[in-house]
N, C-alpha and C. Protein backbone atom coordinates (compact mmCIF):
# COMPACT_ATOMS: atom_id res chain seq x y z
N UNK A 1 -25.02 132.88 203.72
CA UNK A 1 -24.18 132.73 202.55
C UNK A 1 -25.00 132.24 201.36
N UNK A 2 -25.89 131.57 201.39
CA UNK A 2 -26.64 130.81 200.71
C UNK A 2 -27.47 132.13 199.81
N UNK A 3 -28.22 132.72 200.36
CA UNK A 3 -29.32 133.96 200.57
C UNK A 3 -28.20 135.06 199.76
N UNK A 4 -26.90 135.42 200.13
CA UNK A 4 -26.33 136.42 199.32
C UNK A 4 -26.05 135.55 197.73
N UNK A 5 -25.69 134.20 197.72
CA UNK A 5 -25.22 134.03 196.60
C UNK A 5 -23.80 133.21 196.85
N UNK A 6 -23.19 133.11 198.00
CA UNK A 6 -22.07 133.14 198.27
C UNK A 6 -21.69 131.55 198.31
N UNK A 7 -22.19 130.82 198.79
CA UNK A 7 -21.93 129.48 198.77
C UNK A 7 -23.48 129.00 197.76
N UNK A 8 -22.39 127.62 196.89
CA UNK A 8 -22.97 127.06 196.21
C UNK A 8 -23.29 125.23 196.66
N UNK A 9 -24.55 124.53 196.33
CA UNK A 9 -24.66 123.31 196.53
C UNK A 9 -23.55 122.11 195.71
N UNK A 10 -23.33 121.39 195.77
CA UNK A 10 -22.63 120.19 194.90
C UNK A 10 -23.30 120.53 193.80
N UNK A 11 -24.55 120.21 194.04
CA UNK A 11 -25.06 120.08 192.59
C UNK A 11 -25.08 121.25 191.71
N UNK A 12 -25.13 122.43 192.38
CA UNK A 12 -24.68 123.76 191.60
C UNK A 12 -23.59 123.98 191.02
N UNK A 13 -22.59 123.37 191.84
CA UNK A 13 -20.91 123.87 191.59
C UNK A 13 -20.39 122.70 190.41
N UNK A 14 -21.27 121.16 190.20
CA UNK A 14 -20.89 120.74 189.29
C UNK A 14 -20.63 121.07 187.91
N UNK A 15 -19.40 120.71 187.19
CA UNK A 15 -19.16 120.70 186.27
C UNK A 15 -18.33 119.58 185.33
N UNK A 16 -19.20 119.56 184.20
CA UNK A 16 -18.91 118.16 183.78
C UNK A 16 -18.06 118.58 182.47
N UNK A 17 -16.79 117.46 182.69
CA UNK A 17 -15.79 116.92 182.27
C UNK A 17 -15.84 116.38 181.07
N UNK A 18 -15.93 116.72 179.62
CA UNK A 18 -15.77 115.82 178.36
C UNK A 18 -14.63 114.60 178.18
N UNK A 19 -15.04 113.60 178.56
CA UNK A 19 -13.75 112.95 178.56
C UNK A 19 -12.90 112.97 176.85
N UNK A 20 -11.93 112.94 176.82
CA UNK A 20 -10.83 113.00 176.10
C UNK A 20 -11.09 111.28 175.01
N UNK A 21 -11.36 111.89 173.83
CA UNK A 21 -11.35 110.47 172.75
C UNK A 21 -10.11 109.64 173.03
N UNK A 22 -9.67 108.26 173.06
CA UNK A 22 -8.73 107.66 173.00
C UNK A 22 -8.28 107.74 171.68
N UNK A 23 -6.62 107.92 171.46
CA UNK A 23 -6.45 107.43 170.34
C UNK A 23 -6.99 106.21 169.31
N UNK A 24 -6.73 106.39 167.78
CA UNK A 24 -7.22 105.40 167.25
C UNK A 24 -5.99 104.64 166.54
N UNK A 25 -4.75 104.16 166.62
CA UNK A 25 -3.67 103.72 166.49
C UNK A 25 -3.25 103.45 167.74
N UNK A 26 -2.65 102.43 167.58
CA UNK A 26 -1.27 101.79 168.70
C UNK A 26 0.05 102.24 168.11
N UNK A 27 0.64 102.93 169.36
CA UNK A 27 1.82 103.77 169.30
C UNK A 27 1.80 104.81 168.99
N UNK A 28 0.13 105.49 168.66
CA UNK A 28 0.11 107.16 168.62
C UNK A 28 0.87 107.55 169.13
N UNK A 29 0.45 107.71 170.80
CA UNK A 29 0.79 108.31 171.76
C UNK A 29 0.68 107.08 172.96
N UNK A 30 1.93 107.57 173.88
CA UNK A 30 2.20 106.64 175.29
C UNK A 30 2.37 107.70 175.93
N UNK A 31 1.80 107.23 177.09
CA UNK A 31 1.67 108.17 177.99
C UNK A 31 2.54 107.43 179.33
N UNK A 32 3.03 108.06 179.94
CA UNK A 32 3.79 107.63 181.31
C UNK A 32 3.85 108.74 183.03
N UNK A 33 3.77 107.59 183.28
CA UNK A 33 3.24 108.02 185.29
C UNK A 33 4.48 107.37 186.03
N UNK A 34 4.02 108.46 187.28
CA UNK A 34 5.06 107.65 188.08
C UNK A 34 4.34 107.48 189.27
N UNK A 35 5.08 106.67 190.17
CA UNK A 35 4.56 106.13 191.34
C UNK A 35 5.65 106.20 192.41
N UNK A 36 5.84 107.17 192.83
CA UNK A 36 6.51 107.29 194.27
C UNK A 36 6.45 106.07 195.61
N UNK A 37 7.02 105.37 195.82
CA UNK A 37 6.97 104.57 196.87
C UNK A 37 7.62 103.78 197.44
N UNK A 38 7.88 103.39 198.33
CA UNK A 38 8.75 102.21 198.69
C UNK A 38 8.81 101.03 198.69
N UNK A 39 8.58 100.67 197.69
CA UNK A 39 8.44 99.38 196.90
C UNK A 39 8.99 98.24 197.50
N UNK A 40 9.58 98.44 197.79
CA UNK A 40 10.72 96.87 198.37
C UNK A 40 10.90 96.91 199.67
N UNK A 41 9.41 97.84 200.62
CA UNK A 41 9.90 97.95 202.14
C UNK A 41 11.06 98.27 202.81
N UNK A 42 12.25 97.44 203.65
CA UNK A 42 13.24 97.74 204.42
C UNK A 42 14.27 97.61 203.29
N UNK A 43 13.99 96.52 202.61
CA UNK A 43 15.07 95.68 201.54
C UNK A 43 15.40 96.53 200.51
N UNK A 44 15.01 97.52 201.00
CA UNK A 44 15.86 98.88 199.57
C UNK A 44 15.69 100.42 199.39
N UNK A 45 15.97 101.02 199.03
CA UNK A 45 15.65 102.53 199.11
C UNK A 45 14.25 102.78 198.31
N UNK A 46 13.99 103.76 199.12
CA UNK A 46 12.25 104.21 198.28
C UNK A 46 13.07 104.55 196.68
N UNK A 47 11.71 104.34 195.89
CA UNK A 47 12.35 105.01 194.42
C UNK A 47 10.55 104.54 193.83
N UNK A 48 10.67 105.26 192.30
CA UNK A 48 9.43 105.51 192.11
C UNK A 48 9.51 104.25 190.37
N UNK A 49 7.94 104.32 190.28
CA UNK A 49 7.57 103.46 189.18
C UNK A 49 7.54 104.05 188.05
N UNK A 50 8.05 104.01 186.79
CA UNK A 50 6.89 104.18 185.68
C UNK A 50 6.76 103.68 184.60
N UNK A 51 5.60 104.25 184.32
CA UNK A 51 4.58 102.84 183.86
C UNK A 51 4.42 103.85 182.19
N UNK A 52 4.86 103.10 181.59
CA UNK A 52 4.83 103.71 179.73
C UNK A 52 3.31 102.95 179.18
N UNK A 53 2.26 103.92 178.87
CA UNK A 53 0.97 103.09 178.58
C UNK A 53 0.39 103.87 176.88
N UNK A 54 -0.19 102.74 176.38
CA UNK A 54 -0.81 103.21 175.20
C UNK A 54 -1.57 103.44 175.27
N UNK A 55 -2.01 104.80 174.65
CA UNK A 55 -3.23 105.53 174.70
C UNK A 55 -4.43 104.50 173.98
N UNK A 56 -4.63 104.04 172.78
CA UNK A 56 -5.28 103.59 171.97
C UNK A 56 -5.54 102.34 172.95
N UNK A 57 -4.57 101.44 173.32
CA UNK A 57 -5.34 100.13 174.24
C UNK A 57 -5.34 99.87 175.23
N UNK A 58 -4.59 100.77 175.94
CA UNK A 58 -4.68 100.90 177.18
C UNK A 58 -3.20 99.89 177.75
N UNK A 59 -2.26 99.15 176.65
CA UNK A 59 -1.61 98.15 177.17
C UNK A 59 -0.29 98.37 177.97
N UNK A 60 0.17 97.94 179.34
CA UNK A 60 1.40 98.53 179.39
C UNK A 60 2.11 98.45 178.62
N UNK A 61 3.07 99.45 178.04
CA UNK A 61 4.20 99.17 177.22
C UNK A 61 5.37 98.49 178.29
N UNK A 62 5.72 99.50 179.12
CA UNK A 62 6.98 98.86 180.22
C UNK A 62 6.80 99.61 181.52
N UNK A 63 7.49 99.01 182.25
CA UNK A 63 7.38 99.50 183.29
C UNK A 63 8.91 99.60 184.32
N UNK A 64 9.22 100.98 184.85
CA UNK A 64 11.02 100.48 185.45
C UNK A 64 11.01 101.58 186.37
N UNK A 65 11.97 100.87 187.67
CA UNK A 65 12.08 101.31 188.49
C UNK A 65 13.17 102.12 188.62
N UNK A 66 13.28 103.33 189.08
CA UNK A 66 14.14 104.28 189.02
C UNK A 66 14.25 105.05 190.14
N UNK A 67 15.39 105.81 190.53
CA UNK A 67 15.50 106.54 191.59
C UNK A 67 14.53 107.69 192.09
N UNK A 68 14.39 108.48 190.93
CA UNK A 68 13.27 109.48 191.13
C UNK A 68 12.50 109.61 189.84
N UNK A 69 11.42 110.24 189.95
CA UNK A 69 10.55 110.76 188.43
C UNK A 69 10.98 111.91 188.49
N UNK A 70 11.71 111.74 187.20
CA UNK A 70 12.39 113.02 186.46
C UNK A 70 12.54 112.87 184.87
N UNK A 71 12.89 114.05 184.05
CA UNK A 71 12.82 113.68 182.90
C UNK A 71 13.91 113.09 182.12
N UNK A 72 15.05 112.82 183.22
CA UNK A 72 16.24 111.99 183.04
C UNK A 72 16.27 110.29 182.89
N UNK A 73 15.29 110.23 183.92
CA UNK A 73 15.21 109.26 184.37
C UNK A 73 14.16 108.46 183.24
């Protein structure tokens, strides 16, 4: 495979990633994730996290627990 061309090394197949400038204002942009899990063990139903973050400082804005990640939610 090597000899036809067919498989490549790590170091061949790398490709590098420009990381993305952070904003330069607080409250440009927030960005939000979620976190699927069962947070509270036995003591409650699984349900997921999310986490509202500023691009520019990185600070959480908030964070709330909700049934599912959806765009309702």
């Amino acid at each position: 495979m090597v000899e036809d061309g067919l498989w490549l090394s790590r170091k061949q197949r790398r490709s590098f990633h420009q990381p993305r400038l952070r904003r330069e204002s607080y409250g440009e942009l927030i960005q939000i994730d979620g976190s699927d899990h069962r947070w509270f063990e036995e003591r409650g139903a699984a349900c997921s996290l999310l986490v509202f973050i500023d691009d520019a400082t990185g600070k959480l804005m908030q964070l709330r627990f909700v049934p599912s990640e959806s765009t309702s939610s």
